[in-house]
Protein backbone atom coordinates (compact mmCIF):
# COMPACT_ATOMS: atom_id res chain seq x y z
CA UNK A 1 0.00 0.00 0.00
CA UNK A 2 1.66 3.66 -1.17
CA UNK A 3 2.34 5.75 1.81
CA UNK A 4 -0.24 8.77 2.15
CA UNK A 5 0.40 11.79 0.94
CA UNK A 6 2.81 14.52 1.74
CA UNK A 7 1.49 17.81 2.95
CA UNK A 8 2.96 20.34 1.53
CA UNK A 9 3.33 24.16 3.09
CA UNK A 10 1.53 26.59 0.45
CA UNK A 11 5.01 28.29 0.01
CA UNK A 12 6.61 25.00 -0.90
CA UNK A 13 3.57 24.52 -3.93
CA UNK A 14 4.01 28.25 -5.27
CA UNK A 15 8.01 27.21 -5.82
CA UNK A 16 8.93 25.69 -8.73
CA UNK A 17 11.88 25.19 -10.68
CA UNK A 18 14.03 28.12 -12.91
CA UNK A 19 13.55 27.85 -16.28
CA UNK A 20 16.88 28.51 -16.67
CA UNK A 21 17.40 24.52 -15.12
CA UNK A 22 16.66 22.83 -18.51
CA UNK A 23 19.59 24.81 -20.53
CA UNK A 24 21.82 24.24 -17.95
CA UNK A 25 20.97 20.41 -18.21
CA UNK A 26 20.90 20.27 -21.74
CA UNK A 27 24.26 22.43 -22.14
CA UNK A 28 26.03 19.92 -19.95
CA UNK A 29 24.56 17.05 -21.64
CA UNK A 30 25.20 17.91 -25.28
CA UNK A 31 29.27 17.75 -25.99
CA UNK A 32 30.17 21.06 -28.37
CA UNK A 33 27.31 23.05 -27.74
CA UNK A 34 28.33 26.38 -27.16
CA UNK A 35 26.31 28.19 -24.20
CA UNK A 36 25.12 31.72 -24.18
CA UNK A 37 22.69 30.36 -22.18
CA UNK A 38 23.48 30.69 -17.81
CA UNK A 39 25.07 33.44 -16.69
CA UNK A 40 28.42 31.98 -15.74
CA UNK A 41 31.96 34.11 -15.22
CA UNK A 42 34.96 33.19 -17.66
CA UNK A 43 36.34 30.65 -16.13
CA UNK A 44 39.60 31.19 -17.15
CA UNK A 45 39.62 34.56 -15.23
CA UNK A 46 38.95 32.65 -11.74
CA UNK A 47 41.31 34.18 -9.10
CA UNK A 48 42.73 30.94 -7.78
CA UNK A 49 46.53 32.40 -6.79
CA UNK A 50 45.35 35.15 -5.31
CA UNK A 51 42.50 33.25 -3.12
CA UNK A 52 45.18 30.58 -2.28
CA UNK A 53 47.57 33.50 -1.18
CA UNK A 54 44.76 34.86 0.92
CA UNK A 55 44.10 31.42 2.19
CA UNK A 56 47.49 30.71 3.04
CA UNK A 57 48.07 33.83 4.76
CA UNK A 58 44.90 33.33 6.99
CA UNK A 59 46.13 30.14 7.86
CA UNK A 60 49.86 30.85 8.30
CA UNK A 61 48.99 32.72 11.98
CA UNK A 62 47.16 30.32 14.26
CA UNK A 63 44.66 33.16 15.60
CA UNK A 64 43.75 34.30 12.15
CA UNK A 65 43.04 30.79 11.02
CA UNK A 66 41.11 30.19 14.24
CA UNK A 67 39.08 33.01 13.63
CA UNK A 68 38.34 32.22 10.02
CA UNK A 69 37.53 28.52 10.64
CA UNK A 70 34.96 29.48 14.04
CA UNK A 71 31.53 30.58 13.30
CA UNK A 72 30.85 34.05 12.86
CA UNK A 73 28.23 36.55 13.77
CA UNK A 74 24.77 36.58 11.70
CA UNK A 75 25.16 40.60 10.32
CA UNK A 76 28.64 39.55 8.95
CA UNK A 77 32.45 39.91 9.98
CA UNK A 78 32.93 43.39 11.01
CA UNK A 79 36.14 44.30 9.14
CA UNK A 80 34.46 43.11 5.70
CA UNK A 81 31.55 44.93 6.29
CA UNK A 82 33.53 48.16 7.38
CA UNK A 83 35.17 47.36 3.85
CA UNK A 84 31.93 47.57 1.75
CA UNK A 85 30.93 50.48 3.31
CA UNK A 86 33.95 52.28 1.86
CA UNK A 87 33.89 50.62 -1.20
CA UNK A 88 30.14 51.86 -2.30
CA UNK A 89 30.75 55.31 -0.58
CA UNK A 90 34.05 55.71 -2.80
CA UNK A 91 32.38 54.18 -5.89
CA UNK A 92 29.65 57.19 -4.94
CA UNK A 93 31.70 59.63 -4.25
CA UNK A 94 30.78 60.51 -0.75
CA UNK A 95 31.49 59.99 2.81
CA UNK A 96 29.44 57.11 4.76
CA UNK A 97 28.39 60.36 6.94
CA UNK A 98 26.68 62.31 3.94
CA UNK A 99 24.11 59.68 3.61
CA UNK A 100 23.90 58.42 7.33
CA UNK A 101 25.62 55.11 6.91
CA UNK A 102 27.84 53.33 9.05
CA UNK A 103 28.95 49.62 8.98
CA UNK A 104 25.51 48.74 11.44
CA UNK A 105 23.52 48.95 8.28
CA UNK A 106 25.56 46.92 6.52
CA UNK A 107 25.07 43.02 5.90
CA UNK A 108 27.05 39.79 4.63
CA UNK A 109 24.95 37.85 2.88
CA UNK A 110 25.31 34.15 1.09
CA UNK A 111 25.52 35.42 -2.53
CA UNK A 112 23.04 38.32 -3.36
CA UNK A 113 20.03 36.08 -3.69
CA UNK A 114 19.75 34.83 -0.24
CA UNK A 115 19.24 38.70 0.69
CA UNK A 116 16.82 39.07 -2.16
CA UNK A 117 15.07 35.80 -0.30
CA UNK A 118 15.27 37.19 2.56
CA UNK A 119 14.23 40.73 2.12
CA UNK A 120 10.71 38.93 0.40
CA UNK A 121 10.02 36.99 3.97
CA UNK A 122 10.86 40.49 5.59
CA UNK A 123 8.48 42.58 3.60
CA UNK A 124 5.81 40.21 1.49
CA UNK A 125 2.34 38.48 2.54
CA UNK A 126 1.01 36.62 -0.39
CA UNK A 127 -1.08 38.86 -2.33
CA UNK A 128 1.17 41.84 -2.30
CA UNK A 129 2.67 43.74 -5.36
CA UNK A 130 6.33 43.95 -6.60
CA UNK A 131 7.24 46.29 -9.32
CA UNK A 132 10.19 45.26 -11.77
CA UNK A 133 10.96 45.85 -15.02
CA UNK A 134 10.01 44.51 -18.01
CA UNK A 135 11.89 42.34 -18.91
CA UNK A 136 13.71 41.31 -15.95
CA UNK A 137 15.90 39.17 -13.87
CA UNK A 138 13.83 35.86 -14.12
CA UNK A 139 15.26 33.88 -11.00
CA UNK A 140 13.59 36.93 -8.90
CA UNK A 141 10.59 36.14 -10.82
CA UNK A 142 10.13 32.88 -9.63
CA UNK A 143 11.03 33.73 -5.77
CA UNK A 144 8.50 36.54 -5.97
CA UNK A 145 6.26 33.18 -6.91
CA UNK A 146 7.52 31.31 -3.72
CA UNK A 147 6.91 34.67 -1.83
CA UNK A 148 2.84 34.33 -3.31
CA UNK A 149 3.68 37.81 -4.74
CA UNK A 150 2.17 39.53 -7.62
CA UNK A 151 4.52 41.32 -9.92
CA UNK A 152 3.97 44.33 -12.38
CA UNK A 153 5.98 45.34 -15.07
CA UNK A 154 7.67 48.84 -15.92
CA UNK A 155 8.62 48.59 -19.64
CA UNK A 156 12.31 49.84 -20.42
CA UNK A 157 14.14 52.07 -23.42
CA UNK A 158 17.57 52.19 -23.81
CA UNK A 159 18.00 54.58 -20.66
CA UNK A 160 16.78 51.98 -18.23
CA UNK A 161 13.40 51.91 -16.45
CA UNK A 162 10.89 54.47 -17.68
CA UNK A 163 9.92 56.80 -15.17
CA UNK A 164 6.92 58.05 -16.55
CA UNK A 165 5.67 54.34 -17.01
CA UNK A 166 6.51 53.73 -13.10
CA UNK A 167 4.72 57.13 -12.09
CA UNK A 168 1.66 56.06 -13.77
CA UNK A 169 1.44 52.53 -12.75
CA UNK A 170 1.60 53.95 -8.66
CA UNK A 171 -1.15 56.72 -9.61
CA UNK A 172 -2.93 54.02 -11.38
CA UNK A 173 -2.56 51.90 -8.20
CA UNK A 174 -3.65 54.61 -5.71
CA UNK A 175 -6.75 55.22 -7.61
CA UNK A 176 -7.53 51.71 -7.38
CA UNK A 177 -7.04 51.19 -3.60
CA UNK A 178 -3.92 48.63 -4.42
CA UNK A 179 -1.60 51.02 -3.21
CA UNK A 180 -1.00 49.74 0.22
CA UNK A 181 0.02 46.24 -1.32
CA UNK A 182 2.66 47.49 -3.34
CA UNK A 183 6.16 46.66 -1.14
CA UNK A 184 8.85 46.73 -4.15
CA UNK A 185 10.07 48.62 -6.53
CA UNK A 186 13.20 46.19 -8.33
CA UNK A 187 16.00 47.08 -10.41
CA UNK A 188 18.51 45.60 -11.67
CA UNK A 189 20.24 49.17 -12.39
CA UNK A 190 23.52 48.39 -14.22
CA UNK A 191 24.04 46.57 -17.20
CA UNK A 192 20.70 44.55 -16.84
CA UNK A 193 20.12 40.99 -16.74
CA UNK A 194 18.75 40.50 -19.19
CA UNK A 195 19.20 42.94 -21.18
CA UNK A 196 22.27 44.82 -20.86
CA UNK A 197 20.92 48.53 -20.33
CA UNK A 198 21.26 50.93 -17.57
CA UNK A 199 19.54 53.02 -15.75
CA UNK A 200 20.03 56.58 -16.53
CA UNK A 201 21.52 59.39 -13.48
CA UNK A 202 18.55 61.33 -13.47
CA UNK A 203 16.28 58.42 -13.33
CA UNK A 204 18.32 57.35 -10.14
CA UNK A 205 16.58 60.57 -8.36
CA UNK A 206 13.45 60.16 -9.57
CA UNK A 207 13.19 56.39 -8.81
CA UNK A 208 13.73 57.24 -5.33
CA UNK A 209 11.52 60.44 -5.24
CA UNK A 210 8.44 58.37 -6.29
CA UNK A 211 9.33 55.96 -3.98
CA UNK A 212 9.36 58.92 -1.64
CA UNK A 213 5.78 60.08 -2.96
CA UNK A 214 3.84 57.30 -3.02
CA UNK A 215 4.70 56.26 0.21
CA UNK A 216 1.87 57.45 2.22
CA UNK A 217 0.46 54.89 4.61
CA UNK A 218 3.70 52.86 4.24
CA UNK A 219 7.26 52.83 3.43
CA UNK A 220 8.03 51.78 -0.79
CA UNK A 221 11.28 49.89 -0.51
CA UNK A 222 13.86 50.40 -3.48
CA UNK A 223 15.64 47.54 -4.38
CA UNK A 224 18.49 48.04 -6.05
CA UNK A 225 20.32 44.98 -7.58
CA UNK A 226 24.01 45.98 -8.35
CA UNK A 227 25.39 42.83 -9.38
CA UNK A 228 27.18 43.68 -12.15
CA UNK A 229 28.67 47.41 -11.28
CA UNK A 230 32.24 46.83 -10.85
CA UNK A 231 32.07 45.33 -14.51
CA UNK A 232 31.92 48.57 -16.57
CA UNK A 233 34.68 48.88 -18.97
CA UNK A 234 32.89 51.88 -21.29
CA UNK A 235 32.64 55.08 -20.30
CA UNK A 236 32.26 56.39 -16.42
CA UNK A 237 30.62 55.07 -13.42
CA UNK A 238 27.33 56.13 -12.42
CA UNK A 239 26.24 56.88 -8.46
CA UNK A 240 24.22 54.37 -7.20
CA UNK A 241 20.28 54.74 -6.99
CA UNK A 242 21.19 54.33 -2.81
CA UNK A 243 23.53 57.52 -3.43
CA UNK A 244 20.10 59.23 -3.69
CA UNK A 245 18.59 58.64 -0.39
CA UNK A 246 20.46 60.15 2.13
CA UNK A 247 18.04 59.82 5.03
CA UNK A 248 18.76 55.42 4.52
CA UNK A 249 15.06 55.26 4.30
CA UNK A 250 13.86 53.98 0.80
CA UNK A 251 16.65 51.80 -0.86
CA UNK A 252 18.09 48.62 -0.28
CA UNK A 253 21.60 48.22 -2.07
CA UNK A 254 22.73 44.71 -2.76
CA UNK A 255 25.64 43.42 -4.79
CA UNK A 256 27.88 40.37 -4.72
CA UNK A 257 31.71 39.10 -4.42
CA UNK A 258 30.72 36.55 -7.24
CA UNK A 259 30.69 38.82 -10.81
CA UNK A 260 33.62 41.01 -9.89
CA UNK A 261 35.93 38.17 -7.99
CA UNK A 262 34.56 34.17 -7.03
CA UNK A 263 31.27 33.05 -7.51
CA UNK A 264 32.64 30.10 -5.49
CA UNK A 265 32.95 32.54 -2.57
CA UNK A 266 29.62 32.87 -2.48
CA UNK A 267 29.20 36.28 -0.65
CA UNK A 268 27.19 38.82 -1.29
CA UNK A 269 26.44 42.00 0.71
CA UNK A 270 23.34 44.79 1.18
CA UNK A 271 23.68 48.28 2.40
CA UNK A 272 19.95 49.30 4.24
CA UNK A 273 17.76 51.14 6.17
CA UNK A 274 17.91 49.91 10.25
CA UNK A 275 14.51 49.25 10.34
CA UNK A 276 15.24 46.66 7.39
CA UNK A 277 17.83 45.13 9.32
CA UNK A 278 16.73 44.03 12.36
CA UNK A 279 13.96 42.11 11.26
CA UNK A 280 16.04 40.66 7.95
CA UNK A 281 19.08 39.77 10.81
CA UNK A 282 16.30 37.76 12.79
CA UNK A 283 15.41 35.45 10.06
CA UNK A 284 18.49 35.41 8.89
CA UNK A 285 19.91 33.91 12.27
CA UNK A 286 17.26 31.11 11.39
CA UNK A 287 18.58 30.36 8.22
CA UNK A 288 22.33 30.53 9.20
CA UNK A 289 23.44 31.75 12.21
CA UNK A 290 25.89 34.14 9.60
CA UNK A 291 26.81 33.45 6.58
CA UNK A 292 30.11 31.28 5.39
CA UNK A 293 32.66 32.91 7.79
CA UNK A 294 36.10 31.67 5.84
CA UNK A 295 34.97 33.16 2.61
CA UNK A 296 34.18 36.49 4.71
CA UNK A 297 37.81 36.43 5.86
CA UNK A 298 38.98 35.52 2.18
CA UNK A 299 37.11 38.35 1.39
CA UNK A 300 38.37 40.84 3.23
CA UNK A 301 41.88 39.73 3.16
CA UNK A 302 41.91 40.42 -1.08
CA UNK A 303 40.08 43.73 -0.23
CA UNK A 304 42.70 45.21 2.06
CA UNK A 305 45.91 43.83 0.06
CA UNK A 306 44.51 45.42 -3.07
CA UNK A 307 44.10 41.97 -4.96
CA UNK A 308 40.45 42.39 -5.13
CA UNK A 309 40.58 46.01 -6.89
CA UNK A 310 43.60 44.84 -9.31
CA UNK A 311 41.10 41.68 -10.25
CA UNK A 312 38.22 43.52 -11.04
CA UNK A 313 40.07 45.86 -13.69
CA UNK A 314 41.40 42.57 -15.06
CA UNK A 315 37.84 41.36 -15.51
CA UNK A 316 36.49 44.75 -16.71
CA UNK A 317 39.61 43.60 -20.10
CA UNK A 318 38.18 40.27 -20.22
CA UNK A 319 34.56 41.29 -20.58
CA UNK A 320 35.23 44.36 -22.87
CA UNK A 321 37.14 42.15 -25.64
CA UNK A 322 34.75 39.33 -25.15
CA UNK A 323 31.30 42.06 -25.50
CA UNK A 324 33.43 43.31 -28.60
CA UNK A 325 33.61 40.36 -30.26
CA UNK A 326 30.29 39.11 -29.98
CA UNK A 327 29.15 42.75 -30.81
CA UNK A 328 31.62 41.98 -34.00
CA UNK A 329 29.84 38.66 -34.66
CA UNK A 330 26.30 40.04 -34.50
CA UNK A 331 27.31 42.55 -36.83
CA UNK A 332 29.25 40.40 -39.52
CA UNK A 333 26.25 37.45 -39.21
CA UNK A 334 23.50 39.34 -39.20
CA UNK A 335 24.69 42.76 -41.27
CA UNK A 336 22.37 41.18 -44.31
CA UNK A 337 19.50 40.49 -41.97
CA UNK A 338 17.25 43.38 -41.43
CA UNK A 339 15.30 41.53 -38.43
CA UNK A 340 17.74 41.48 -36.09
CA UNK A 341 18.91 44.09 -33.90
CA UNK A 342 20.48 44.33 -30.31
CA UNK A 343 21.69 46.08 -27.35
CA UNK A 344 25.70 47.16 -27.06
CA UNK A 345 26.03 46.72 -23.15
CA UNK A 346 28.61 49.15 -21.01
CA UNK A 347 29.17 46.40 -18.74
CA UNK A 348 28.36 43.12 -17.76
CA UNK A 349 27.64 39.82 -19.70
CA UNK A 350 24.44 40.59 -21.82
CA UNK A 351 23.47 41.00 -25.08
CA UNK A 352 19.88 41.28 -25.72
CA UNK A 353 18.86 40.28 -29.34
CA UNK A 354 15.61 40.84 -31.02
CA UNK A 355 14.19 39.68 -34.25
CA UNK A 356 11.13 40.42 -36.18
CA UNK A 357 9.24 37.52 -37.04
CA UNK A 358 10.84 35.15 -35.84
CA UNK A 359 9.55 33.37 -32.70
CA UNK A 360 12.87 32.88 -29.80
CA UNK A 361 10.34 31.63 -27.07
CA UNK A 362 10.65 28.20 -25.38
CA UNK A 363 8.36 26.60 -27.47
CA UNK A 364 8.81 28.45 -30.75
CA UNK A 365 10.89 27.26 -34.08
CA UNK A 366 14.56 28.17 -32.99
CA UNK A 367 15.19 26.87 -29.83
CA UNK A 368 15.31 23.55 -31.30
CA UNK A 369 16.99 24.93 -34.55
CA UNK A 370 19.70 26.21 -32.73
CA UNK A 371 20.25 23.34 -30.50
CA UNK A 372 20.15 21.45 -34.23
CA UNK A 373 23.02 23.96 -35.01
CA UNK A 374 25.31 23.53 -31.42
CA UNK A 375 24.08 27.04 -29.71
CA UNK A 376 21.93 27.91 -26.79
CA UNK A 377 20.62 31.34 -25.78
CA UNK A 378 17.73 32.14 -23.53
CA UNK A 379 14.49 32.69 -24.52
CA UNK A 380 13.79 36.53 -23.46
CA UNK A 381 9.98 35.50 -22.99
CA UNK A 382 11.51 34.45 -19.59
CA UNK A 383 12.38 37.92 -18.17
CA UNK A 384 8.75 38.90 -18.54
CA UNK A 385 6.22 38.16 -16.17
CA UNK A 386 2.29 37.60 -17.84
CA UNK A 387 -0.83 36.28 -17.50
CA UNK A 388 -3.85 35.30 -20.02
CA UNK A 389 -4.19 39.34 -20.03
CA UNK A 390 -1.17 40.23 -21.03
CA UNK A 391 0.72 40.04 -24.47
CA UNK A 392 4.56 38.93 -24.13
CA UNK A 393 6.98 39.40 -26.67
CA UNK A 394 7.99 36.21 -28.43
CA UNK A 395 11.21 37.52 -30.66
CA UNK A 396 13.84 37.91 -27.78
CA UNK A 397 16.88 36.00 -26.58
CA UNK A 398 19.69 36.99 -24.05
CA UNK A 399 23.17 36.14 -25.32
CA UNK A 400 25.83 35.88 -21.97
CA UNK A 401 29.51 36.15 -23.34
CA UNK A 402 30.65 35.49 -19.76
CA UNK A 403 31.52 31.89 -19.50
CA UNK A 404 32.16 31.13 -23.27
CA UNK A 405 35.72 31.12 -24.88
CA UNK A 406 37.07 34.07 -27.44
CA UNK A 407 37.02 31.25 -29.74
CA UNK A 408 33.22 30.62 -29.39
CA UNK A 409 32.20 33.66 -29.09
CA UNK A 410 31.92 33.88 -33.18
CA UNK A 411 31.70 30.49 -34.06
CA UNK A 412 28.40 30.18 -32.00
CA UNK A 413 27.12 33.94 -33.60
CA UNK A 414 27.47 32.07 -36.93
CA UNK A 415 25.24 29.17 -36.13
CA UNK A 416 22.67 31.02 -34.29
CA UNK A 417 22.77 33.08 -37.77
CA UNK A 418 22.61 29.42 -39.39
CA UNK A 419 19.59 28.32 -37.23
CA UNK A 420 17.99 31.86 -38.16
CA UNK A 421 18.59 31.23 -41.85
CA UNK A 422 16.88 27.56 -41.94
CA UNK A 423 13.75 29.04 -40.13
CA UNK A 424 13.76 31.82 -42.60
CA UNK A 425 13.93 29.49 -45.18
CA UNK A 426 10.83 27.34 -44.22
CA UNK A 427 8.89 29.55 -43.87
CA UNK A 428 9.50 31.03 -47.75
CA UNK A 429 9.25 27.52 -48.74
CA UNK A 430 5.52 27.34 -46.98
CA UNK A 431 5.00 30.63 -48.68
CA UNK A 432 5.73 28.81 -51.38
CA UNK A 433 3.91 26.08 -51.17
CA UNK A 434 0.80 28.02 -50.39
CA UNK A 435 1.02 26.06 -46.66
């Protein structure tokens, strides 16, 4: 007789798996398919002298390896988070003091998305809203599921998230009485995933200043994903959207160790408001009792001998040539084929590539096609969140240059271009045939 069923927590039925899991599979499984698919570093680029030097060094005095090998305290080791303080005020411009932070409103987290995970058990009861853009990072998308959160879309242009778009969505929202569910406002704010684009200064201000505005029975958080910042390698840095609130009220800064150094390190970190804290520091104590306290120290230790800064410029030359080249590709592949067009991305891993008529999505014609052809890309209908209402777009992909070789790079531009051309071609030929 089958044992009776398990009863599952509501939380546990709203999660499912990333879409994202399938490529992964499927890139591992297939030999000589070349992945544009997950957004994985270079791997060549991995910093494994100067993490064994830091290691070593740890190790080599008995208190400091003692100290890195004990448990540590929930908020974070103190020296590390004294360090990130300093390095978003400096990327900013400004003194911890001109926008009333100190190293208490900083946190170590495990990777970035534990914080985003946490932050939703903080702020959301099933039911409530979450603004993002459109499209979006897609692994949020399905935690904002697990949370039993409802998410609405701000459409972007090629200067980020449209204000105007966000201002009337919250009047549109206070009209309606919905107001008081809304919690979030997301954004991933430099050099997109998925898309590569970022958010322009003076929408910075104004993010925060409707934030500001439409808070009027309760506090609008700004989440501010800056996963990707220390990869720029065109033109200059841009203050944060957290540079613009300089009462530490609205915006909740979070960025990781794993783009610009180790993924393997997981550690991540969020700068935020104290009221934020405390209750995120409670639950986090239940999920960790602090976060991995060697890779803290590891951390730290490349942060204060200068390793860490010297790496990230090295990366910012690995990205550059590789977002050249498949910038190069697109253009030499596709120069004869007026459908396609894409985004030329300041930083980061992404290119986002649209075509007219041809459907990218996970069930249309060239996700097999290019699979046929030994390339994978992700469907962009993944970064948008819809329902029967709603029409997505069905002629996007996102291209990551991050984890695949120089070498690739082109040869796997020339058979998406391949798997474009056969799809092309039957449809002329059912043209033809009057199909």
């Amino acid at each position: 007789m089958p044992p009776a069923p398990l009863s599952r927590s509501g939380k546990s039925r709203r999660t499912t798996d990333s879409p994202i899991s399938y490529f992964i599979q499927k890139a591992l499984e297939t030999p000589g398919l070349i992945s544009f698919a997950a957004g994985l570093v270079d791997e060549g680029s991995l910093p494994v002298e100067e993490v064994g030097a830091a290691v070593a060094e740890i190790v080599a005095d008995p208190l400091t390896g003692r100290a890195a090998l004990q448990y540590g305290s929930t908020q974070g080791l103190p020296e590390l988070r004294e360090q990130v303080l300093q390095l978003v005020c400096d990327a900013d411009g400004v003194r911890p003091s001109d926008v009333n932070l100190t190293a208490d409103d900083v946190c170590i987290t495990t990777g970035s998305q534990q914080l985003l995970y946490l932050l939703g058990e903080v702020l959301f009861d099933p039911g409530d809203i979450v603004i993002t853009e459109a499209p979006s990072y897609f692994v949020f998308h399905s935690l904002l599921q697990s949370h039993g959160a409802k998410v609405l879309t701000v459409p972007l242009d090629e200067h980020g998230m449209r204000m105007d778009a966000l201002e009337s969505l919250l009047e549109r929202l206070r009209r309606s009485g919905d107001l008081p569910r809304v919690k979030v406002i997301y954004t991933v704010d430099y050099f997109q995933n998925p898309t590569g684009l970022t958010l322009a200064v003076d929408r910075r201000a104004k993010l925060v200043e409707l934030a500001r505005q439409y808070s009027t029975n309760h506090r609008i958080i700004v989440l501010e994903d800056a996963a990707y910042r220390e990869l720029r390698f065109t033109g200059a840095d841009l203050p944060s959207v957290k540079r613009f609130d300089p009462t530490n009220e609205f915006v909740v800064y979070t960025s990781t160790f794993s783009k610009p150094c180790s993924p393997g390190l997981k550690t991540g970190y969020a700068l935020m408001p104290p009221d934020v804290m405390a209750p995120l520091l409670h639950l986090k104590g239940s999920h960790d009792f602090g976060s991995g306290n060697l890779s803290q120290h590891v951390a730290s230790r490349l942060i204060a001998s200068g390793a860490y800064a010297k790496h990230a410029e090295h990366l910012r030359n690995v990205y550059r040539k590789k977002r050249d080249l498949m910038v190069q590709a697109l253009e030499t592949e596709f120069r004869d084929f007026p459908a396609a067009r894409w985004t030329v991305p300041a930083g980061g891993f992404y290119v986002w590539l649209t075509f007219d008529g041809i459907d990218t999505g996970p069930d249309g014609p060239l996700v097999p096609a290019a699979l046929e052809a030994g390339v994978m890309y992700v469907p962009g209908q993944f970064g948008h969140v819809f329902d029967d209402t709603d029409s997505v777009p069905n002629n996007e992909c996102r291209l990551c240059f991050g984890v695949a070789t120089e070498d690739q790079i082109p040869e796997g531009i020339r058979r998406l271009r391949k798997a474009c051309a056969a799809i092309s071609a039957g449809k002329r030929e059912k043209v033809k045939a009057g199909v």
